[in-house]
N, C-alpha and C. Protein backbone atom coordinates (compact mmCIF):
# COMPACT_ATOMS: atom_id res chain seq x y z
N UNK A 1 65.74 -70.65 -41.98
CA UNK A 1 65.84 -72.06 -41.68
C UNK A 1 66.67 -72.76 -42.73
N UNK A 2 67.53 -73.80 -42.48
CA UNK A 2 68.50 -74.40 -42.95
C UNK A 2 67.74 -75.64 -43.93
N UNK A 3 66.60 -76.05 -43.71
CA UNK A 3 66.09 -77.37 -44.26
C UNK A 3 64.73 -77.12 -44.98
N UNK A 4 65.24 -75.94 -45.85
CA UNK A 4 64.17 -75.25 -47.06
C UNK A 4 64.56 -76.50 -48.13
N UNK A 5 63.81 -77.58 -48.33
CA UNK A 5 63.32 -78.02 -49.75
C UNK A 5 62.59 -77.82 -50.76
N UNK A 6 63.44 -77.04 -52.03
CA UNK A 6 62.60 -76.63 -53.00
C UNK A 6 62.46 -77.46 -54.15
N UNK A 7 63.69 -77.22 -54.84
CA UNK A 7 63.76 -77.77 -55.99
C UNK A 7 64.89 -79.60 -56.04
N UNK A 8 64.43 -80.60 -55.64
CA UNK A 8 64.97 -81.86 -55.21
C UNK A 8 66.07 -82.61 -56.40
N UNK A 9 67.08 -83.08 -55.89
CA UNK A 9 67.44 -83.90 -57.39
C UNK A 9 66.97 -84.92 -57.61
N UNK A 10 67.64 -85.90 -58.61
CA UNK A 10 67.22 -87.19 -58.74
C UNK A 10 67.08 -88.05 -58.00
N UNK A 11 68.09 -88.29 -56.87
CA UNK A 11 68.06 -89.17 -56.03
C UNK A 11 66.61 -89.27 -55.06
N UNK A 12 66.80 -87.72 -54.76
CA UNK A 12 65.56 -87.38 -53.22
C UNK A 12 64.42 -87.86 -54.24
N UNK A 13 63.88 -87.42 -55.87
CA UNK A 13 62.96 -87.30 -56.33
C UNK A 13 63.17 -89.44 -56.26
N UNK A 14 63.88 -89.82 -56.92
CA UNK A 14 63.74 -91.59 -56.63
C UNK A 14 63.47 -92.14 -55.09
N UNK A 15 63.83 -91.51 -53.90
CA UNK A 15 63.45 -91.58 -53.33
C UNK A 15 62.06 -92.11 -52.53
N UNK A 16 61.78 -90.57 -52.97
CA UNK A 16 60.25 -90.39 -52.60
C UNK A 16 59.48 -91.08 -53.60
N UNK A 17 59.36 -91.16 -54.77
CA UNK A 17 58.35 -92.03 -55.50
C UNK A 17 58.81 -93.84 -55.17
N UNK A 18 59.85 -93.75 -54.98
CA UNK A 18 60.12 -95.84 -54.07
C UNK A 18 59.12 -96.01 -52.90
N UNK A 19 59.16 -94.91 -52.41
CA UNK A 19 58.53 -94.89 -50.94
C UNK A 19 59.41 -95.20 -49.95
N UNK A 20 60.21 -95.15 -50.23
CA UNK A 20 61.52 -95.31 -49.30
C UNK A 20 61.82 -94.03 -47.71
N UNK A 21 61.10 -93.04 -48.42
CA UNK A 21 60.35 -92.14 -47.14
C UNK A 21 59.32 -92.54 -46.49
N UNK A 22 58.45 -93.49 -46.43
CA UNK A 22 57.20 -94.57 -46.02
C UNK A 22 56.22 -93.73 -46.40
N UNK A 23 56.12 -91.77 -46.22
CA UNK A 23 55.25 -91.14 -46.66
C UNK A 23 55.67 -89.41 -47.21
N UNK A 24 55.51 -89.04 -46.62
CA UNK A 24 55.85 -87.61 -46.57
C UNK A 24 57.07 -87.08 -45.59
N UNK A 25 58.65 -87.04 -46.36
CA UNK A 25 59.22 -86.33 -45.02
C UNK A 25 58.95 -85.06 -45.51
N UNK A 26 58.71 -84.04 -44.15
CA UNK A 26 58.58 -82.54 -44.94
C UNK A 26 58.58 -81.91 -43.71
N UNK A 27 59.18 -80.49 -43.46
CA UNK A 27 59.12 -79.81 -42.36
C UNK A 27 57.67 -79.05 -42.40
N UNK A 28 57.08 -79.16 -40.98
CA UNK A 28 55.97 -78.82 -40.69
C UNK A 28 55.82 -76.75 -40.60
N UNK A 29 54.55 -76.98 -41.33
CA UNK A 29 54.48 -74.93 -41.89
C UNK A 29 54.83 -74.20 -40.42
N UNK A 30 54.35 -74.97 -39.23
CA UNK A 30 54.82 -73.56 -37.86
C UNK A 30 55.25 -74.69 -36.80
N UNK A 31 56.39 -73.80 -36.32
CA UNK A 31 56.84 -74.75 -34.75
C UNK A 31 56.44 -73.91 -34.01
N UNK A 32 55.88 -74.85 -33.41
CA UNK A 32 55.34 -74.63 -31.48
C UNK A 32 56.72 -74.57 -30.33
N UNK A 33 56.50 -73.50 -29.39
CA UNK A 33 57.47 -73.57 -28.81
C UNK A 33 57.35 -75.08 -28.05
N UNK A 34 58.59 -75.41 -26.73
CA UNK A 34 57.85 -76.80 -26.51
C UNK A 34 58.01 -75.83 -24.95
N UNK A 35 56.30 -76.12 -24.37
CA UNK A 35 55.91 -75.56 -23.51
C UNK A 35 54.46 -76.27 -22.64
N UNK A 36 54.42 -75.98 -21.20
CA UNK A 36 53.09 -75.82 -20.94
C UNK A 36 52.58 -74.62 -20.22
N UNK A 37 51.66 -74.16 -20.23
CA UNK A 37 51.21 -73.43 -19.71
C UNK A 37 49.71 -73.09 -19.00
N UNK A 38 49.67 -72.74 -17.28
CA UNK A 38 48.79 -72.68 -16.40
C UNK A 38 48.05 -71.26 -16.84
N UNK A 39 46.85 -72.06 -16.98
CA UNK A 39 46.22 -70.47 -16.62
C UNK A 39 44.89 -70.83 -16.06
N UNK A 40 44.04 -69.91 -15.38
CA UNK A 40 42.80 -70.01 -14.95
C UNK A 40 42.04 -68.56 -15.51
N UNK A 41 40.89 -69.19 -16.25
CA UNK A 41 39.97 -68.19 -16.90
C UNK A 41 40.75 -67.39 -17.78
N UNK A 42 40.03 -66.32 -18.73
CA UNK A 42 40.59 -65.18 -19.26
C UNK A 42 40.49 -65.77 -21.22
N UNK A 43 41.27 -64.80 -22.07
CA UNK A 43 41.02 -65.08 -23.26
C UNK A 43 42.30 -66.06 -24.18
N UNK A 44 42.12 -66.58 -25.16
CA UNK A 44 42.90 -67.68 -25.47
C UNK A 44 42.25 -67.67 -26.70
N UNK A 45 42.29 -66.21 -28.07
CA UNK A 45 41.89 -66.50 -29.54
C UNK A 45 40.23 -66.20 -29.13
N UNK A 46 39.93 -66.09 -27.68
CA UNK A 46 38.07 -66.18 -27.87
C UNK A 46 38.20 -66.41 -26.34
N UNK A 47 36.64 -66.23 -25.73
CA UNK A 47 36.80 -66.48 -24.18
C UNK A 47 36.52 -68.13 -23.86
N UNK A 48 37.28 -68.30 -22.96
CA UNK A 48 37.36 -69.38 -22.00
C UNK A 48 36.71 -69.29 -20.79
N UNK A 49 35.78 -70.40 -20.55
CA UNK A 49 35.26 -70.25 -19.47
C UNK A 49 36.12 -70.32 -18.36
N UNK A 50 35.43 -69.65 -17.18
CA UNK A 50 36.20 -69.65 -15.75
C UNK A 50 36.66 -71.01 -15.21
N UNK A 51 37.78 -71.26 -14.88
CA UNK A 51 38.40 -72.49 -13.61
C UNK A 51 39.67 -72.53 -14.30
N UNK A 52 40.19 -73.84 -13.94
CA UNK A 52 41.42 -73.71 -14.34
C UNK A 52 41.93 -75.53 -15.01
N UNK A 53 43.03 -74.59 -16.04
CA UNK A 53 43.31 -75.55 -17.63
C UNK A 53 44.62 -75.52 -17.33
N UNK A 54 45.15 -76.40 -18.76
CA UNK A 54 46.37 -76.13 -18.92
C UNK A 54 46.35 -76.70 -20.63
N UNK A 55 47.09 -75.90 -21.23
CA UNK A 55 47.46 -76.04 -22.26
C UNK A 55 48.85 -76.24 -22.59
N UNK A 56 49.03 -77.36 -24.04
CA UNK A 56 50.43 -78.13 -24.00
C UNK A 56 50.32 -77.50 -25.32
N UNK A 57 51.51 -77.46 -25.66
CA UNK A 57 52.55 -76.78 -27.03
C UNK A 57 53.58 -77.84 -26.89
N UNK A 58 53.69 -78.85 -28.04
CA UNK A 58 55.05 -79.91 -27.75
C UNK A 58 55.67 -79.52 -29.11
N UNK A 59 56.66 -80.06 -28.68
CA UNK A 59 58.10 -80.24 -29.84
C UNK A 59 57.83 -81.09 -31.00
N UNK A 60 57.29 -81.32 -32.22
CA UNK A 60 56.99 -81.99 -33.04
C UNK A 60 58.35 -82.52 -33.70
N UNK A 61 59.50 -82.32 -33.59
CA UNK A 61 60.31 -82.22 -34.24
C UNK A 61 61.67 -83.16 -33.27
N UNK A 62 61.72 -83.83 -32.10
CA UNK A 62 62.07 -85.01 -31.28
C UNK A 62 63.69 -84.82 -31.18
N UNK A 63 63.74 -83.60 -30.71
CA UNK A 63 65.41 -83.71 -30.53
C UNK A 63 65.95 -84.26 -29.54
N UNK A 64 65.16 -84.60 -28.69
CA UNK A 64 65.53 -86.15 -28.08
C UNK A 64 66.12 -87.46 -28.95
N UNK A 65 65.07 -87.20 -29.82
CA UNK A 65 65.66 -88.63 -31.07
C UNK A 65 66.57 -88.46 -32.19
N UNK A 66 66.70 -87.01 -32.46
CA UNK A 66 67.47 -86.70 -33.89
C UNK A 66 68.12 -85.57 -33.40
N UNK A 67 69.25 -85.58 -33.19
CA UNK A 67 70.05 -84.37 -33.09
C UNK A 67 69.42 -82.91 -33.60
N UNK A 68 69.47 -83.56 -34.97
CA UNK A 68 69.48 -82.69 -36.24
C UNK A 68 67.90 -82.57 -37.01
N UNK A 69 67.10 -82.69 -35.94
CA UNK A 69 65.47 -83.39 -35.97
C UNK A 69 64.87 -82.02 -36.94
N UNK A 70 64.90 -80.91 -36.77
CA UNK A 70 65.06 -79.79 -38.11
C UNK A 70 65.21 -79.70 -39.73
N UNK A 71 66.24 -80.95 -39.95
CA UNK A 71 66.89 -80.96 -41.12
C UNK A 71 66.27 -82.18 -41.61
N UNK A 72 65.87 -81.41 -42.92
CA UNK A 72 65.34 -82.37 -43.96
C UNK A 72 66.45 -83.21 -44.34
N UNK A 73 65.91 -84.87 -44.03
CA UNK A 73 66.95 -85.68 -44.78
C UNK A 73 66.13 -87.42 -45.07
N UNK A 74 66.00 -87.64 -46.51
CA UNK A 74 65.05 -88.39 -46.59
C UNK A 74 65.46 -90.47 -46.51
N UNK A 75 67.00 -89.84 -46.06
CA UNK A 75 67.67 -90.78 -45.86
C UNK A 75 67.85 -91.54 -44.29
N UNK A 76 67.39 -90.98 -43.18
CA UNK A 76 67.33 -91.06 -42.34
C UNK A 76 67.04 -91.81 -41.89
N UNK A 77 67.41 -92.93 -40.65
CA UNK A 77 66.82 -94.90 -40.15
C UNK A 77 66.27 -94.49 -39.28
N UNK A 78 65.42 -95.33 -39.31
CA UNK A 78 64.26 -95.29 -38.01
C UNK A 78 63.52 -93.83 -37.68
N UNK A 79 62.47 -93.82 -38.67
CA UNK A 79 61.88 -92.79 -38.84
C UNK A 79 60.32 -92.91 -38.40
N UNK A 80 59.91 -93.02 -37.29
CA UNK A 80 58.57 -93.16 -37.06
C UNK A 80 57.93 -92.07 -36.75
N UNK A 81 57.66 -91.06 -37.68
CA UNK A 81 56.97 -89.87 -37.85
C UNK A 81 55.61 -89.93 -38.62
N UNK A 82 54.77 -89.06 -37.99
CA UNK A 82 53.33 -89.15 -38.12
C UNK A 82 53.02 -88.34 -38.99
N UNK A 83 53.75 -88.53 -40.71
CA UNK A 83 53.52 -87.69 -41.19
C UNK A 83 52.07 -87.55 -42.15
N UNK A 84 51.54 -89.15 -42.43
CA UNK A 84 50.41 -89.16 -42.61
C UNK A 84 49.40 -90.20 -41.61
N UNK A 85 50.08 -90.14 -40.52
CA UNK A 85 49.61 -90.85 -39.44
C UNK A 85 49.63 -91.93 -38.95
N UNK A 86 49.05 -92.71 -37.42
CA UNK A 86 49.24 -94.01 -38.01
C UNK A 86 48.25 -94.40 -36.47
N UNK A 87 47.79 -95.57 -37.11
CA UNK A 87 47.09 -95.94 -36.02
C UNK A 87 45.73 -95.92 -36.73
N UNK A 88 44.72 -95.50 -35.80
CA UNK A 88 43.25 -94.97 -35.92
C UNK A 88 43.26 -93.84 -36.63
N UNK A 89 44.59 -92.75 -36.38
CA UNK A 89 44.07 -91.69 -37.05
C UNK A 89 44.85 -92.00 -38.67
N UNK A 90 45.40 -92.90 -39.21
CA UNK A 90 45.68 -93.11 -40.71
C UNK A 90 44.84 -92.70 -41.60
N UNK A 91 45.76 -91.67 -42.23
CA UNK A 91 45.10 -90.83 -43.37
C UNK A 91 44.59 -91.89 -44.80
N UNK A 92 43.84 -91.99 -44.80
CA UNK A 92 42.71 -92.71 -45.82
C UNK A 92 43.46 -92.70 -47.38
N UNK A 93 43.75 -91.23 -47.46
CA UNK A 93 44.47 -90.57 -48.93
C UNK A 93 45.76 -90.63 -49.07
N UNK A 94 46.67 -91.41 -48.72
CA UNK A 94 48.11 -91.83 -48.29
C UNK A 94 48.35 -91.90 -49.49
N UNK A 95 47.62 -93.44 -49.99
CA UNK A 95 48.36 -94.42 -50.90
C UNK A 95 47.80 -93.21 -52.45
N UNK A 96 46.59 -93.15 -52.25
CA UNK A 96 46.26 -91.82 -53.26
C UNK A 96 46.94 -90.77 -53.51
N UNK A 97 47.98 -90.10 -52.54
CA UNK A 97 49.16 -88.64 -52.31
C UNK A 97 50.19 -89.66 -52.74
N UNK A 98 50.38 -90.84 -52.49
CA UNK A 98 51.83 -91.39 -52.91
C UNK A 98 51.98 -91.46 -54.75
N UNK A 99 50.41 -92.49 -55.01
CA UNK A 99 50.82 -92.30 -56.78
C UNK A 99 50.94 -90.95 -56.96
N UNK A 100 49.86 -90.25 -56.46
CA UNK A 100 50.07 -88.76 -57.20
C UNK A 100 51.37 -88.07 -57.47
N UNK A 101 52.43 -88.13 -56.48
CA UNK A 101 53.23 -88.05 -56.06
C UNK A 101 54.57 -88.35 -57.27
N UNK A 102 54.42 -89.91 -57.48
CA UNK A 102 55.32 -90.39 -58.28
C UNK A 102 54.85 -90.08 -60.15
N UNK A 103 53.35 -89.59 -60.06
CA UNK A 103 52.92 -89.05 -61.16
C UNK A 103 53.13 -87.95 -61.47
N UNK A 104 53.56 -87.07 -60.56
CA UNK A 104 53.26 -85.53 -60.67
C UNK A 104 54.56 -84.94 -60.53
N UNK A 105 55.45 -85.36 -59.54
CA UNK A 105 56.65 -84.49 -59.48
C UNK A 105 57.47 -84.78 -60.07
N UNK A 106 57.86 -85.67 -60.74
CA UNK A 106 59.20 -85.85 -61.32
C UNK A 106 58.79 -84.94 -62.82
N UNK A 107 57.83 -84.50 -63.15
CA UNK A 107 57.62 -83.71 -64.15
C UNK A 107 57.75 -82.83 -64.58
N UNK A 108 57.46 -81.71 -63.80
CA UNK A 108 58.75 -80.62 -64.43
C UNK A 108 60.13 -80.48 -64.50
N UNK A 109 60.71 -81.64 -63.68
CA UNK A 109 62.24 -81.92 -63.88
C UNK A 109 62.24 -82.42 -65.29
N UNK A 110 61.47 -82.96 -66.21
CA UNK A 110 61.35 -83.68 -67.32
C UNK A 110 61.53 -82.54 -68.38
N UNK A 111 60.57 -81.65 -67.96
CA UNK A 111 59.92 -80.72 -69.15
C UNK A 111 60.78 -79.57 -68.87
N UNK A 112 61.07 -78.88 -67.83
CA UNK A 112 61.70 -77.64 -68.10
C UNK A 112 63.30 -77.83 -67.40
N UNK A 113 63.90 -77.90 -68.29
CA UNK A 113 65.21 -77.70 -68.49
C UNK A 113 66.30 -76.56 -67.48
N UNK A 114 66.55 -76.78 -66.60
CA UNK A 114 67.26 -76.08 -66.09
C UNK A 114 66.86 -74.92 -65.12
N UNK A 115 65.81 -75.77 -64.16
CA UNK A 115 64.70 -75.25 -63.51
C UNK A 115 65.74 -74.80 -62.15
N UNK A 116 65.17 -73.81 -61.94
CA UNK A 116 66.34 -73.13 -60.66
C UNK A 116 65.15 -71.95 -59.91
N UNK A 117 65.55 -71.70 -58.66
CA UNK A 117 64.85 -70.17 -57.99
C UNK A 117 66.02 -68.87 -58.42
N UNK A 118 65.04 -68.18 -59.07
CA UNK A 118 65.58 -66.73 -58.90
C UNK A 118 65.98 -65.99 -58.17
N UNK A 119 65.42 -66.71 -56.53
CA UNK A 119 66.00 -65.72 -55.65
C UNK A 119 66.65 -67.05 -54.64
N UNK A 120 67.00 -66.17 -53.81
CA UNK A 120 67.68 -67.47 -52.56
C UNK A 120 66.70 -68.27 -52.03
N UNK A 121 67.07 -69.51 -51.69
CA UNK A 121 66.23 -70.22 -50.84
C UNK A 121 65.72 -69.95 -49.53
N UNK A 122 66.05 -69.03 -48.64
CA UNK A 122 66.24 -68.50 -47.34
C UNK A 122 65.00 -67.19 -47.53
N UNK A 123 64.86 -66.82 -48.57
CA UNK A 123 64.49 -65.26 -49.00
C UNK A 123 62.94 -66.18 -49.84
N UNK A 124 62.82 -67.06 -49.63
CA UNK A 124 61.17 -67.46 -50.28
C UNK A 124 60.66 -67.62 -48.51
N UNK A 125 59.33 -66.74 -48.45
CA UNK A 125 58.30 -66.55 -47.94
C UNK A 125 57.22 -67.70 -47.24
N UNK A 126 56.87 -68.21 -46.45
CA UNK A 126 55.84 -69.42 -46.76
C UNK A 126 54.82 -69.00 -46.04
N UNK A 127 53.15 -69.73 -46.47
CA UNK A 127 52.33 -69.08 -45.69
C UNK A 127 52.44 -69.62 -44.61
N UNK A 128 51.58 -68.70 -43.84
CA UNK A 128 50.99 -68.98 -42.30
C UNK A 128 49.87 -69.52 -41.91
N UNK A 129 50.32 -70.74 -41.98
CA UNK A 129 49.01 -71.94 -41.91
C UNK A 129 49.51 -72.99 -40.54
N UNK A 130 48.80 -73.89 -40.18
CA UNK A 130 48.52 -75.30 -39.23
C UNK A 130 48.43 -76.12 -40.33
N UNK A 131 47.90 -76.03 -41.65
CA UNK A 131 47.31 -77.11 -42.20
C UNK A 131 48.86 -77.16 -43.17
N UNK A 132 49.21 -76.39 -43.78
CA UNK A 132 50.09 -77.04 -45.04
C UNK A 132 51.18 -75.64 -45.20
N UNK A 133 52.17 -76.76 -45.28
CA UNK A 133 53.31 -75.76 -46.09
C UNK A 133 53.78 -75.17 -47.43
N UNK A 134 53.34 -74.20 -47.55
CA UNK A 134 53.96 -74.15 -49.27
C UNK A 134 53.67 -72.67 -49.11
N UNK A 135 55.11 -72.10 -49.87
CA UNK A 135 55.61 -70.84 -50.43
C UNK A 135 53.94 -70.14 -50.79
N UNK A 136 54.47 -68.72 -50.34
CA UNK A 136 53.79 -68.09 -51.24
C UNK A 136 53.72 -67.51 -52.32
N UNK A 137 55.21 -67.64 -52.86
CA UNK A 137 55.13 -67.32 -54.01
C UNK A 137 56.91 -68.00 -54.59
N UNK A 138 57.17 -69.05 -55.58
CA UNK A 138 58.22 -69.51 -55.73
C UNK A 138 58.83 -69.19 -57.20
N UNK A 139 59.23 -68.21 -56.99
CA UNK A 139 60.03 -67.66 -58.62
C UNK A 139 61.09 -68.37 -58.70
N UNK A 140 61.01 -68.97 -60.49
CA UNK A 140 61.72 -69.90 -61.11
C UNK A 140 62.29 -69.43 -62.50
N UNK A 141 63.38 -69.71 -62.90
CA UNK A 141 63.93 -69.67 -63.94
C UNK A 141 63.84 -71.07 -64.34
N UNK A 142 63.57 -71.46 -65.79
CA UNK A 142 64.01 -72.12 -66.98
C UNK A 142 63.71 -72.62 -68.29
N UNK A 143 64.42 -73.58 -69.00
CA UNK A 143 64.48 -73.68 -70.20
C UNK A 143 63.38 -74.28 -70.54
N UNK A 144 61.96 -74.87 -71.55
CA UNK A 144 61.75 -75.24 -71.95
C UNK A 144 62.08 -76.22 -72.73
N UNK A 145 61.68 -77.74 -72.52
CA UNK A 145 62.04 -78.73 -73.43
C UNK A 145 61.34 -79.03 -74.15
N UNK A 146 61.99 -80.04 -75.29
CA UNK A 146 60.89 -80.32 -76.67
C UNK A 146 60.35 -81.63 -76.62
N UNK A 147 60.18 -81.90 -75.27
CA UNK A 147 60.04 -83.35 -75.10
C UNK A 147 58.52 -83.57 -75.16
């Protein structure tokens, strides 16, 4: 995938602590095909009772609305993505993930000097989750500062 964000520069990192992203842009850990599908009775992860369902798999990602709806870009107008929700279901811990946010990441850009991946961006791993995205393992080169 083309819209691996690892290591951010200054700008994306000013960015995101302005809030100028409103919350979280971030590509979601698994895409769903965009699908529905009929079935009556049978198994689905565990049994389902007998009659007949239908289950939806949608496109989270609106290439109806964004060409390029894939690609991380934190610059992007008119962004009404549910990334920490909105409505009734508004995530409580928003404004709490945002300081953290402007507390926490710009910090090893501070402290280690010339922070880079060892291997390609394409070639880092991520787990296999619904709930959250993040590498399973992100090897880094760099310098230590004396700051």
């Amino acid at each position: 995938m083309r819209s691996r964000v690892l290591l951010l520069g200054a700008t994306t990192i000013a960015l995101v602590a302005s809030g100028a992203t409103k919350a979280a842009d971030f590509e979601p850990g698994v895409k769903l095909p965009p699908a529905v599908w009929d079935w009556s009775g049978g198994y689905i992860g565990g049994h389902v009772s007998g009659g007949y369902g239908r289950i939806s798999f949608t496109n989270p990602y609106g290439q109806s609305i964004y060409g390029d709806a894939d690609r991380f870009d934190v610059t992007r107008p008119h962004n009404p993505h549910l990334s920490f929700g909105q409505g009734p279901h508004f995530c409580l811990g928003a404004a709490l993930a945002r300081l953290e946010l402007r507390c926490a990441f710009p910090a090893p850009f501070v402290r280690l000097e010339d922070l880079a991946l060892t291997i390609a961006a394409e070639d880092v791993v991520y787990m296999p989750s619904y709930v959250i995205r993040c590498p399973q393992r992100l090897p880094v080169a760099f310098r230590p500062s004396i700051a």
